[in-house]
N, C-alpha and C. Protein backbone atom coordinates (compact mmCIF):
# COMPACT_ATOMS: atom_id res chain seq x y z
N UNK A 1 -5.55 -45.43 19.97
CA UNK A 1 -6.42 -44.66 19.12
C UNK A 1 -6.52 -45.37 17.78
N UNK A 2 -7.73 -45.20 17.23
CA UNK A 2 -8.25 -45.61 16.09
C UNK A 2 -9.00 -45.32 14.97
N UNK A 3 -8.39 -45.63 13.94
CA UNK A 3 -9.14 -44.17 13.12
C UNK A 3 -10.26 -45.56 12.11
N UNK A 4 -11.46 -44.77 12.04
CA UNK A 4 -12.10 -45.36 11.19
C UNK A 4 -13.29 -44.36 10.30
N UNK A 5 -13.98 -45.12 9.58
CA UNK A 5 -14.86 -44.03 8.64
C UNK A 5 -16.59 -44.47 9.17
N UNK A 6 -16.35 -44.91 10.30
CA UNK A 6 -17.89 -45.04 11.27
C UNK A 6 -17.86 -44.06 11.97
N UNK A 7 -18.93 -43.20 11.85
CA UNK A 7 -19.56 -41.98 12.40
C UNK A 7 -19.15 -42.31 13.90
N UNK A 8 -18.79 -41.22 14.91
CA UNK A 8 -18.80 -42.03 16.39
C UNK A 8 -20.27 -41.22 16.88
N UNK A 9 -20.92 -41.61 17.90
CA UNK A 9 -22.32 -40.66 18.53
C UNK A 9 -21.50 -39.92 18.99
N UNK A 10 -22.60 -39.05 19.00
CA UNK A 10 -22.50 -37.52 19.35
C UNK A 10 -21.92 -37.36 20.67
N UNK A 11 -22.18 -38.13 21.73
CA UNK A 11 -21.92 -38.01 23.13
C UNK A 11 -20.38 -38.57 23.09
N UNK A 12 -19.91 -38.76 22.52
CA UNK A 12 -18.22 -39.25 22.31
C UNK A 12 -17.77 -38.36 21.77
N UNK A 13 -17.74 -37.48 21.06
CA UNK A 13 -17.25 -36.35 20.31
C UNK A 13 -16.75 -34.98 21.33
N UNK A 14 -15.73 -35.57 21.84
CA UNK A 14 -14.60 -34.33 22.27
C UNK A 14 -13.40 -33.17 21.95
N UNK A 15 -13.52 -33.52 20.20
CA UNK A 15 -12.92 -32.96 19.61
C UNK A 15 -13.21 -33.04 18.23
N UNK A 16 -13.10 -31.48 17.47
CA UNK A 16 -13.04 -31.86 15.95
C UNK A 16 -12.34 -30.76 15.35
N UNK A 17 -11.77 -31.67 14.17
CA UNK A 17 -10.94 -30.85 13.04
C UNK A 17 -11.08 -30.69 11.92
N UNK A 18 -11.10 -29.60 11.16
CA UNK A 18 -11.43 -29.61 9.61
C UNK A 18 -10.17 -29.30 8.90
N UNK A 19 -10.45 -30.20 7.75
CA UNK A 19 -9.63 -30.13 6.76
C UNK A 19 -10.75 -29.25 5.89
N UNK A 20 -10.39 -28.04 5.80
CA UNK A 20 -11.18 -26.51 5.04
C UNK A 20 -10.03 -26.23 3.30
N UNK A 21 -11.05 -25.88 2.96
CA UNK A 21 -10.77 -25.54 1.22
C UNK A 21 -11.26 -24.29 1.03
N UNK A 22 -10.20 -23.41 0.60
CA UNK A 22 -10.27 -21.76 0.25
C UNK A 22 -9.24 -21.97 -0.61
N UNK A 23 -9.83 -20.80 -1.64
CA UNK A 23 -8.99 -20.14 -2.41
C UNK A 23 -8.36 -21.38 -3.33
N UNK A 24 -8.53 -22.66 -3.25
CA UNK A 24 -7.76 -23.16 -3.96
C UNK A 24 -7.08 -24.31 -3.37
N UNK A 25 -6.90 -23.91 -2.26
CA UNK A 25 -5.84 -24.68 -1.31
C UNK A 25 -6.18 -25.18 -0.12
N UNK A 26 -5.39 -25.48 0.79
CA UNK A 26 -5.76 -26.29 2.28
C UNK A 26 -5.29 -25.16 3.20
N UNK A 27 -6.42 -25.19 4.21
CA UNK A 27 -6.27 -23.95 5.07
C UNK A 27 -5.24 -24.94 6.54
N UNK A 28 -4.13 -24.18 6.57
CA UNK A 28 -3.21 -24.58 7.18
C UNK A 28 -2.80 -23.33 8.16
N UNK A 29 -2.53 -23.83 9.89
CA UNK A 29 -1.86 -22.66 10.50
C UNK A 29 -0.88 -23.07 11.01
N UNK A 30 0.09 -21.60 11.60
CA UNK A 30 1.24 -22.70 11.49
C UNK A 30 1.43 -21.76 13.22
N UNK A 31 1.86 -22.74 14.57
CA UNK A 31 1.87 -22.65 15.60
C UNK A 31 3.57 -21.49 16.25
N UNK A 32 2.87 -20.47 16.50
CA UNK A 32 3.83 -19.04 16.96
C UNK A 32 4.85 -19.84 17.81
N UNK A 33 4.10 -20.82 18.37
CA UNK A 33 5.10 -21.54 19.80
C UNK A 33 5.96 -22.18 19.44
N UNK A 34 5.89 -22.91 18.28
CA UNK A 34 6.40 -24.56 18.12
C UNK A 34 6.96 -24.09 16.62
N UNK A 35 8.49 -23.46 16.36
CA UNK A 35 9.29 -23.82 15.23
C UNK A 35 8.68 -24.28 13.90
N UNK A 36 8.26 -23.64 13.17
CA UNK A 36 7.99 -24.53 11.79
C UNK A 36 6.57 -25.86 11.77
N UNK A 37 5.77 -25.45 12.90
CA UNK A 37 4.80 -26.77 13.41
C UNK A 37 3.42 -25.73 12.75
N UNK A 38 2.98 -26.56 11.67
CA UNK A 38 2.08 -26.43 11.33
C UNK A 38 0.34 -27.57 11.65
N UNK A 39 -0.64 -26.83 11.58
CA UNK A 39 -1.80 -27.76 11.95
C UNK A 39 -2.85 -27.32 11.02
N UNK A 40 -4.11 -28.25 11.28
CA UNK A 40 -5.38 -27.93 10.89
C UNK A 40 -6.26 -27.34 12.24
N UNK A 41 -6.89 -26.50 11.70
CA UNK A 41 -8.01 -25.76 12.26
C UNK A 41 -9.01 -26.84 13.26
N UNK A 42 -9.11 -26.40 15.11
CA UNK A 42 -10.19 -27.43 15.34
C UNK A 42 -9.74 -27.62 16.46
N UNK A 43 -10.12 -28.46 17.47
CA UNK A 43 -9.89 -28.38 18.78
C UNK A 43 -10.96 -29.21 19.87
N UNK A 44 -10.81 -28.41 20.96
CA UNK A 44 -11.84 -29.43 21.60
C UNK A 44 -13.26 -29.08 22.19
N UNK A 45 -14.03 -29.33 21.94
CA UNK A 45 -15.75 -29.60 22.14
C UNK A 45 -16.19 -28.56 23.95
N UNK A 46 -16.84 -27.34 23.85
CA UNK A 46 -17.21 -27.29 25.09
C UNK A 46 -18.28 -27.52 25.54
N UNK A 47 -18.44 -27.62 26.84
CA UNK A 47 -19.93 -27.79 27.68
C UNK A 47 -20.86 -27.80 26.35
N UNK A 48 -21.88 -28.54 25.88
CA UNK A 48 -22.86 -28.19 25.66
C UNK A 48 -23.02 -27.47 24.17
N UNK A 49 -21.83 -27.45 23.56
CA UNK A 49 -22.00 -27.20 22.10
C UNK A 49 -21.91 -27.87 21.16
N UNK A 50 -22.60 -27.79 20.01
CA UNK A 50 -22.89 -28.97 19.00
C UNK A 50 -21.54 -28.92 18.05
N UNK A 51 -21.52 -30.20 17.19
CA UNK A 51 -20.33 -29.93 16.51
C UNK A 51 -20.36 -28.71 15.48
N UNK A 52 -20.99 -27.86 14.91
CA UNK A 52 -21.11 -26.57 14.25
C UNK A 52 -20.69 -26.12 15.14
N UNK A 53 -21.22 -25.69 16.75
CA UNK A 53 -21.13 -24.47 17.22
C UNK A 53 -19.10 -24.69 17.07
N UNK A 54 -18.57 -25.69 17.70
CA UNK A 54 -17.41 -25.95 18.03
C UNK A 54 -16.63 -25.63 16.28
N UNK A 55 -17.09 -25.94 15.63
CA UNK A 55 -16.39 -25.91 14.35
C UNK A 55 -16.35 -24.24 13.95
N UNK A 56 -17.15 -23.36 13.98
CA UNK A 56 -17.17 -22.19 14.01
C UNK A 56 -16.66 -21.33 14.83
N UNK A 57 -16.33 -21.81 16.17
CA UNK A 57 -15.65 -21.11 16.98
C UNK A 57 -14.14 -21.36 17.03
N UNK A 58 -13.80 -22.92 16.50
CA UNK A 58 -12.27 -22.92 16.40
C UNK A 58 -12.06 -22.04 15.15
N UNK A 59 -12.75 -22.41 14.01
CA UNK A 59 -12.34 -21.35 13.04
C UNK A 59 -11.78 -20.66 13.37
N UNK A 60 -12.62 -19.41 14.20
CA UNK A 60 -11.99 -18.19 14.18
C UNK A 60 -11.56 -17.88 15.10
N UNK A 61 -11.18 -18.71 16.38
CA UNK A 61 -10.00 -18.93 17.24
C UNK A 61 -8.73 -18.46 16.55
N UNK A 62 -8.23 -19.96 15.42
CA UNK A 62 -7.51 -20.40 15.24
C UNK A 62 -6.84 -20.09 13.72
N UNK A 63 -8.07 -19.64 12.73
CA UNK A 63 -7.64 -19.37 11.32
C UNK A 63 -8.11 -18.13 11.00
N UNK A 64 -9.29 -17.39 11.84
CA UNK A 64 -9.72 -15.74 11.26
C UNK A 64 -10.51 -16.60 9.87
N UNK A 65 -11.28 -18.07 10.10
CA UNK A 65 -12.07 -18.53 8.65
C UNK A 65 -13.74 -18.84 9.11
N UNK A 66 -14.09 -18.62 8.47
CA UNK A 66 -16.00 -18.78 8.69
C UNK A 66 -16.02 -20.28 7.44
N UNK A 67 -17.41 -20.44 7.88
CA UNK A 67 -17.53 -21.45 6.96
C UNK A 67 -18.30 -21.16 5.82
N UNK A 68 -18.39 -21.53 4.70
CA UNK A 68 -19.38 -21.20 3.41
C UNK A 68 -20.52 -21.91 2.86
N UNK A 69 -20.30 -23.04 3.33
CA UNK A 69 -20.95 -24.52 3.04
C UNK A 69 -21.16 -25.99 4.38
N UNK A 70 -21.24 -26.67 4.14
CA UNK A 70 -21.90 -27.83 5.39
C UNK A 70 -20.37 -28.34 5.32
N UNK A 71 -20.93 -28.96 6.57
CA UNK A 71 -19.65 -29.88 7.16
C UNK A 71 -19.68 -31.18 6.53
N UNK A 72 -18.73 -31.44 5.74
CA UNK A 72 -18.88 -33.15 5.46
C UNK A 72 -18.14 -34.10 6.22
N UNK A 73 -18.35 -34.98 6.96
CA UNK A 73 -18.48 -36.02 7.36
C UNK A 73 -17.10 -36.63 6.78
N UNK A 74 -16.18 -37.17 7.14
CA UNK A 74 -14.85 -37.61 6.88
C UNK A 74 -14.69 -39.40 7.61
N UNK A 75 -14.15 -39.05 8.89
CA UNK A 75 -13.91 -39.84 9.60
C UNK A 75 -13.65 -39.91 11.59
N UNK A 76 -13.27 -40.36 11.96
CA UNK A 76 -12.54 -40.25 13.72
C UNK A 76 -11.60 -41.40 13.64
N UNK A 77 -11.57 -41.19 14.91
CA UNK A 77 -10.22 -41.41 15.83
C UNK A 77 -10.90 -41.58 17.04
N UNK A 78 -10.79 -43.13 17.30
CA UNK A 78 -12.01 -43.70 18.56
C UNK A 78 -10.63 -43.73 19.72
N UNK A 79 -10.80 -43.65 20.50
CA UNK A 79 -9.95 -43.69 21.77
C UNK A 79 -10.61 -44.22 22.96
N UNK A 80 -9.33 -44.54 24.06
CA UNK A 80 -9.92 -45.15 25.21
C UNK A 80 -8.58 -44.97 25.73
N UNK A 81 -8.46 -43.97 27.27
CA UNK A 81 -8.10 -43.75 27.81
C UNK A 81 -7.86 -44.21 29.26
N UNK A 82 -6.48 -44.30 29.72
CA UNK A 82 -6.49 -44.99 31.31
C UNK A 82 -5.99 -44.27 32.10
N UNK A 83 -6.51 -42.88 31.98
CA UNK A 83 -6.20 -42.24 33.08
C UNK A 83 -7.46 -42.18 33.70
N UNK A 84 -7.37 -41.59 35.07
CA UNK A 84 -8.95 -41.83 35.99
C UNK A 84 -10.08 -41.00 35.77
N UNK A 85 -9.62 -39.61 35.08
CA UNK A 85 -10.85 -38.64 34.61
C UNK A 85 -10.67 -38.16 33.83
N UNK A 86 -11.52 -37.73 33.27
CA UNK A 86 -12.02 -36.73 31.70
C UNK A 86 -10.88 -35.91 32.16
N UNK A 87 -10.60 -34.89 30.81
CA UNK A 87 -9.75 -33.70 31.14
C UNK A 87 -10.84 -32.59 31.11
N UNK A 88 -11.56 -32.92 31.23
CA UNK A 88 -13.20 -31.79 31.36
C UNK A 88 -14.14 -32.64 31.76
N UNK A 89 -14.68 -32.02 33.11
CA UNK A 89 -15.95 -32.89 33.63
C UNK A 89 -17.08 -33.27 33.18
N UNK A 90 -17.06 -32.62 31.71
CA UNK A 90 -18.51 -32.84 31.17
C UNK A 90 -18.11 -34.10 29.93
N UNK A 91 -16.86 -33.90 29.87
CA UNK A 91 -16.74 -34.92 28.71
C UNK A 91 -16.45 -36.63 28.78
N UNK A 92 -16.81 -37.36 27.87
CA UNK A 92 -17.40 -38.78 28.19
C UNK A 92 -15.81 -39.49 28.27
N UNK A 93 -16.04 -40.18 29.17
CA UNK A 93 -15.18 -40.93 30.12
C UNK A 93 -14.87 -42.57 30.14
N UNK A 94 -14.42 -43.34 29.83
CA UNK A 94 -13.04 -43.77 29.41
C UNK A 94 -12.70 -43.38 27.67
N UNK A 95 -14.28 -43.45 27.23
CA UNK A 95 -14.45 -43.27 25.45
C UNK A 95 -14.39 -42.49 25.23
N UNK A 96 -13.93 -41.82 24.05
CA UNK A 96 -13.74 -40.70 23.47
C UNK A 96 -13.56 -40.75 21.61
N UNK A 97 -14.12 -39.80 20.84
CA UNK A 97 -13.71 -40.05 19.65
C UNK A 97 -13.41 -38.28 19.25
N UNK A 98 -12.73 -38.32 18.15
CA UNK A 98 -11.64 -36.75 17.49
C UNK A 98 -12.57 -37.07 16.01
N UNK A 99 -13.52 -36.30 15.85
CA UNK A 99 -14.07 -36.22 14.62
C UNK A 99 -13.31 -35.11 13.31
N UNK A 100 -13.46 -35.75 12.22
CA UNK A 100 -12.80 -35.34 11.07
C UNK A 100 -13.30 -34.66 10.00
N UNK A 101 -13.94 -33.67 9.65
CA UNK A 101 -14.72 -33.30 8.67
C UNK A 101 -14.04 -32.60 7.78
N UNK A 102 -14.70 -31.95 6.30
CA UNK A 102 -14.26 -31.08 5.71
C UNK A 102 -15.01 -29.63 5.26
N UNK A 103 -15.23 -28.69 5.12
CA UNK A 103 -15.74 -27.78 4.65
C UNK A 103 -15.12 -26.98 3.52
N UNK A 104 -16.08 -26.18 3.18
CA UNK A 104 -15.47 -25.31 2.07
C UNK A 104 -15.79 -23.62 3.21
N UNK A 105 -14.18 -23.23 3.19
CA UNK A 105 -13.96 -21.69 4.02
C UNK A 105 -14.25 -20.80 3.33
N UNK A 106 -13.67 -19.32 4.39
CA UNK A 106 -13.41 -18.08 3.66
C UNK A 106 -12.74 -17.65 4.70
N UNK A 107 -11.38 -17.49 4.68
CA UNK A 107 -10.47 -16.81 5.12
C UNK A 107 -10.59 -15.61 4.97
N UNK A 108 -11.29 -14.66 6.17
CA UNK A 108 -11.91 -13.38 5.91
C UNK A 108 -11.99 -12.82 7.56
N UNK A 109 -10.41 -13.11 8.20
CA UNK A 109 -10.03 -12.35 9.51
C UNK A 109 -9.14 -12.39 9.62
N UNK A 110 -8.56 -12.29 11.37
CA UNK A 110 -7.25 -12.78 11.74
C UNK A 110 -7.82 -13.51 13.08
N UNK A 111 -7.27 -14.69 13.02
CA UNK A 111 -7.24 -15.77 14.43
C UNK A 111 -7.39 -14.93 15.55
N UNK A 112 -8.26 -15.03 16.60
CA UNK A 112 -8.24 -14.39 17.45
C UNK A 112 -7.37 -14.81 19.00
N UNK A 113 -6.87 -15.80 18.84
CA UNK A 113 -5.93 -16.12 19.48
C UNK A 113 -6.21 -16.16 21.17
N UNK A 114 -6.93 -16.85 21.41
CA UNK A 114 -7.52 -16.34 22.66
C UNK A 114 -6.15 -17.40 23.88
N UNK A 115 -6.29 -16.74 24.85
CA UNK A 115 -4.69 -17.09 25.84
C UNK A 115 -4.95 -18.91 25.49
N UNK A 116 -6.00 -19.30 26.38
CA UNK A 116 -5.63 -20.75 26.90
C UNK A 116 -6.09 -21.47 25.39
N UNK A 117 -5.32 -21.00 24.02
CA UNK A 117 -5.92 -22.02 22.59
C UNK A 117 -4.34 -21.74 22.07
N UNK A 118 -3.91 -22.40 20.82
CA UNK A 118 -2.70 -22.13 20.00
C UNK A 118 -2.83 -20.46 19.89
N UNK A 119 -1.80 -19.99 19.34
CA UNK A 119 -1.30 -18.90 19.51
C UNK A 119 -0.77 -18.69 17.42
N UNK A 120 -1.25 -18.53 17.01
CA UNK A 120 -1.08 -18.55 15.34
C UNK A 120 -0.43 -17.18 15.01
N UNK A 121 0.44 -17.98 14.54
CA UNK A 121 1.20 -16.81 13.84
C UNK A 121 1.30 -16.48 12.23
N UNK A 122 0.38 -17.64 11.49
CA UNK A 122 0.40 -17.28 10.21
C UNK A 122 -1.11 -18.56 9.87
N UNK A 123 -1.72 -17.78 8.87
CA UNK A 123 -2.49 -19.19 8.18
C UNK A 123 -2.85 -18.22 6.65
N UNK A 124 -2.32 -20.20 5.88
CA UNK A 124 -3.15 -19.61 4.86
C UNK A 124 -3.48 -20.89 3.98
N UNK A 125 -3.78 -20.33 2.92
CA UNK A 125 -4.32 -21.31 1.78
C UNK A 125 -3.29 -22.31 0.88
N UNK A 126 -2.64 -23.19 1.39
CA UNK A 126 -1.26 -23.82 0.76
C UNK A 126 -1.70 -24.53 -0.21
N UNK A 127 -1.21 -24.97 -0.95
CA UNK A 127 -1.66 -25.79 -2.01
C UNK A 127 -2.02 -27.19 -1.74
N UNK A 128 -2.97 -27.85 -2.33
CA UNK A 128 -2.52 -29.45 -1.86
C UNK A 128 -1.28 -30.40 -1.43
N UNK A 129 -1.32 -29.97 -1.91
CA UNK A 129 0.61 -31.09 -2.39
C UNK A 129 0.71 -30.57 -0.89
N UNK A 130 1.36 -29.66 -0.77
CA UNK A 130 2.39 -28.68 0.10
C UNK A 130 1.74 -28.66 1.48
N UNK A 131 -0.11 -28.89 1.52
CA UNK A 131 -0.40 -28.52 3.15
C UNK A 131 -0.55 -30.29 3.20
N UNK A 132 -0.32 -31.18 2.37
CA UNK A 132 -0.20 -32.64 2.90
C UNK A 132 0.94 -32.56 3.33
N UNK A 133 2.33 -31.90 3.06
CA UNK A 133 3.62 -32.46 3.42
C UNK A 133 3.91 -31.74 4.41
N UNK A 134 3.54 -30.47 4.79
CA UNK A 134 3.49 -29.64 6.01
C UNK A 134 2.80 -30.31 7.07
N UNK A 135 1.67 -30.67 7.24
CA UNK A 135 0.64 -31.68 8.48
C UNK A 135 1.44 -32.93 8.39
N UNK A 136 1.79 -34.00 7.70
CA UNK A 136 2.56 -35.04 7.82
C UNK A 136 4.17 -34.64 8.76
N UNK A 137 4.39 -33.40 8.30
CA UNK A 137 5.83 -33.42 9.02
C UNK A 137 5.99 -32.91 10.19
N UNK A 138 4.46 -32.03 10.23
CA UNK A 138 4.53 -31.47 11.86
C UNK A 138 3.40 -32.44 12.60
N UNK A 139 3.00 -33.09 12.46
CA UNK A 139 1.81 -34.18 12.82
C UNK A 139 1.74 -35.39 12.79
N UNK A 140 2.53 -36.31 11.83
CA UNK A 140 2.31 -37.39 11.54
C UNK A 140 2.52 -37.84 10.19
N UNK A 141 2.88 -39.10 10.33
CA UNK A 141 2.39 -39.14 8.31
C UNK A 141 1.19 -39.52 8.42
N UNK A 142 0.22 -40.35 9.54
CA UNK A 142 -1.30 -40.23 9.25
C UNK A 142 -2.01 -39.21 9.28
N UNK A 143 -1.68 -38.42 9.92
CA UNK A 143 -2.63 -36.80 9.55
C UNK A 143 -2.09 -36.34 8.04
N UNK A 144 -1.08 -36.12 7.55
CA UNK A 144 -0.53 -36.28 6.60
C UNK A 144 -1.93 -37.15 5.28
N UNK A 145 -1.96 -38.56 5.80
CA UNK A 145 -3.08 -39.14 5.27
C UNK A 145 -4.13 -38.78 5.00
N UNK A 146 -4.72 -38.63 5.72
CA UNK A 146 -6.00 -37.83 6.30
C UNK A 146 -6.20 -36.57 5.51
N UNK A 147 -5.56 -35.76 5.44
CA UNK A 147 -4.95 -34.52 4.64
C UNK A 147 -5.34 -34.89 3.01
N UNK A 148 -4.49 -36.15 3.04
CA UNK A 148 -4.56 -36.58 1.21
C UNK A 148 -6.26 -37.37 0.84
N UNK A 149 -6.89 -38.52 1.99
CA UNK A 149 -8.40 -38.83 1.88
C UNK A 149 -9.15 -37.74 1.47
N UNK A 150 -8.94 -36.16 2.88
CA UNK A 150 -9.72 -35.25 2.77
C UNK A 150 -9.97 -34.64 0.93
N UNK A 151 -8.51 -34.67 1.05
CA UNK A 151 -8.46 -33.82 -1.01
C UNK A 151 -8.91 -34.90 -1.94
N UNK A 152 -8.66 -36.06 -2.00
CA UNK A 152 -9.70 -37.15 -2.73
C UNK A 152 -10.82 -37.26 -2.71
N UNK A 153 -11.56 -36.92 -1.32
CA UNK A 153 -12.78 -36.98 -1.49
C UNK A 153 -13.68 -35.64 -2.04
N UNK A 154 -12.80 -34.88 -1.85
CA UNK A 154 -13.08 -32.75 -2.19
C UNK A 154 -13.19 -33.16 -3.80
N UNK A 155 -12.40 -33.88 -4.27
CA UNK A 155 -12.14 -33.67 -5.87
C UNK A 155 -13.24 -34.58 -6.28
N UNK A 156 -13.69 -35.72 -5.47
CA UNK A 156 -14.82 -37.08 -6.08
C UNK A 156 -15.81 -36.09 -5.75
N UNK A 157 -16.36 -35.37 -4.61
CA UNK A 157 -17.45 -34.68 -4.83
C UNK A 157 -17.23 -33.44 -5.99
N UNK A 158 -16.51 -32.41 -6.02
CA UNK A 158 -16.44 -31.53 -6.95
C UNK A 158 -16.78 -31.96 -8.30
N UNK A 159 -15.94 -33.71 -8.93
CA UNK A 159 -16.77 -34.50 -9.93
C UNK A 159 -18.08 -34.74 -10.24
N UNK A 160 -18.35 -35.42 -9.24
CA UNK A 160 -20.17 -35.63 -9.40
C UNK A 160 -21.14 -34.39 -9.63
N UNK A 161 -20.78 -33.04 -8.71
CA UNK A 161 -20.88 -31.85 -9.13
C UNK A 161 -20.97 -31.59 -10.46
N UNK A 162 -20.19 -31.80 -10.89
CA UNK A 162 -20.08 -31.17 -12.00
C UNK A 162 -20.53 -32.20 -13.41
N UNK A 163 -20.88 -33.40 -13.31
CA UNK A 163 -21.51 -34.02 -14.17
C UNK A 163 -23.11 -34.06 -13.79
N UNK A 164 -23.85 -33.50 -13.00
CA UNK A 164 -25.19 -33.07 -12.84
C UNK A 164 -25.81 -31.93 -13.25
C-alpha cells in the first residue's frame, strides 16, 4: 500500500475515511470491541454508491455526525492485492485505492451501530493534539500522520478564509 496526494478514479475507490472537524476538535470513535482502540469515521464503498453517498452513511453508522460543508480532497492509499477475488464482487480487482478526505461535521446523534460495521461505544470531539496521538496509537503512526496533514491543511484553508 501506498499513500499519495494523486486523486485515485473513481472506479478504484473501495473505501473512504474522514478526518471531520466539530466543535473544535477531531471527531474520533473509539471501538466497544477492541480495548482503548480508537478510529476515524469511514469504511467501505457499496454497490453503486458515490463517495458522498458512502461518506454520509458511515457517518452515521459510525459517529451519529452529518456533514455541514463539502468533502475536501486529502489523499489515498493505492493498493494491489494477491489474493484471487475482490472481498465484494462489485469491487475493482487486483487495484484498489482507501480515499482520504476532510469535512467540517455536526455531531448531532448516536452511531447507529448496525451488526455487520464497528460497534462504537463512545465518539467525540478530541482536541487536535490528543485525536493525533489516539489514531497513531491505535492505528499507526502514519494514520497518526495523516491526522496531523489533515489539521495543517484545516488551519491553511481556515487562513486564506479569513484573509478574503
Amino acid at each position: 500500500m501506498q499513500f499519495s496526494l494523486r486523486p485515485p478514479d473513481d472506479e478504484l475507490v473501495t473505501n473512504i475515511h474522514v478526518i471531520g472537524f466539530a466543535d473544535g476538535g477531531i471527531v474520533v470513535c473509539r471501538d466497544a470491541r477492541r480495548e482503548g482502540h480508537w478510529f476515524l469515521p469511514g469504511g467501505t464503498r457499496e454497490q453503486g454508491e458515490s463517495v458522498e453517498e458512502c461518506v454520509r452513511r458511515e457517518l452515521a453508522e459510525e459517529a451519529g455526525a452529518s456533514l455541514v460543508g463539502p468533502l475536501h480532497w486529502l489523499g489515498a492509499h493505492f493498493a494491489e492485492t494477491d489474493r484471487p477475488r475482490p472481498g465484494y464482487e462489485w469491487q475493482p480487482h487486483p487495484y484498489r485505492a482507501w480515499l482520504w478526505c476532510t469535512a467540517e461535521l455536526r455531531l448531532d446523534g448516536e452511531p447507529s451501530n448496525p451488526e455487520d460495521g464497528e460497534q462504537v461505544a463512545e465518539v467525540r470531539a478530541a482536541p487536535p493534539e490528543e485525536a493525533v496521538r489516539l489514531i497513531a496509537a491505535s492505528e499507526g503512526e502514519e494514520f497518526g500522520q495523516l491526522v496531523q496533514l489533515a489539521l495543517e491543511s484545516h488551519e491553511s484553508d481556515a487562513s486564506r478564509r479569513n484573509l478574503s
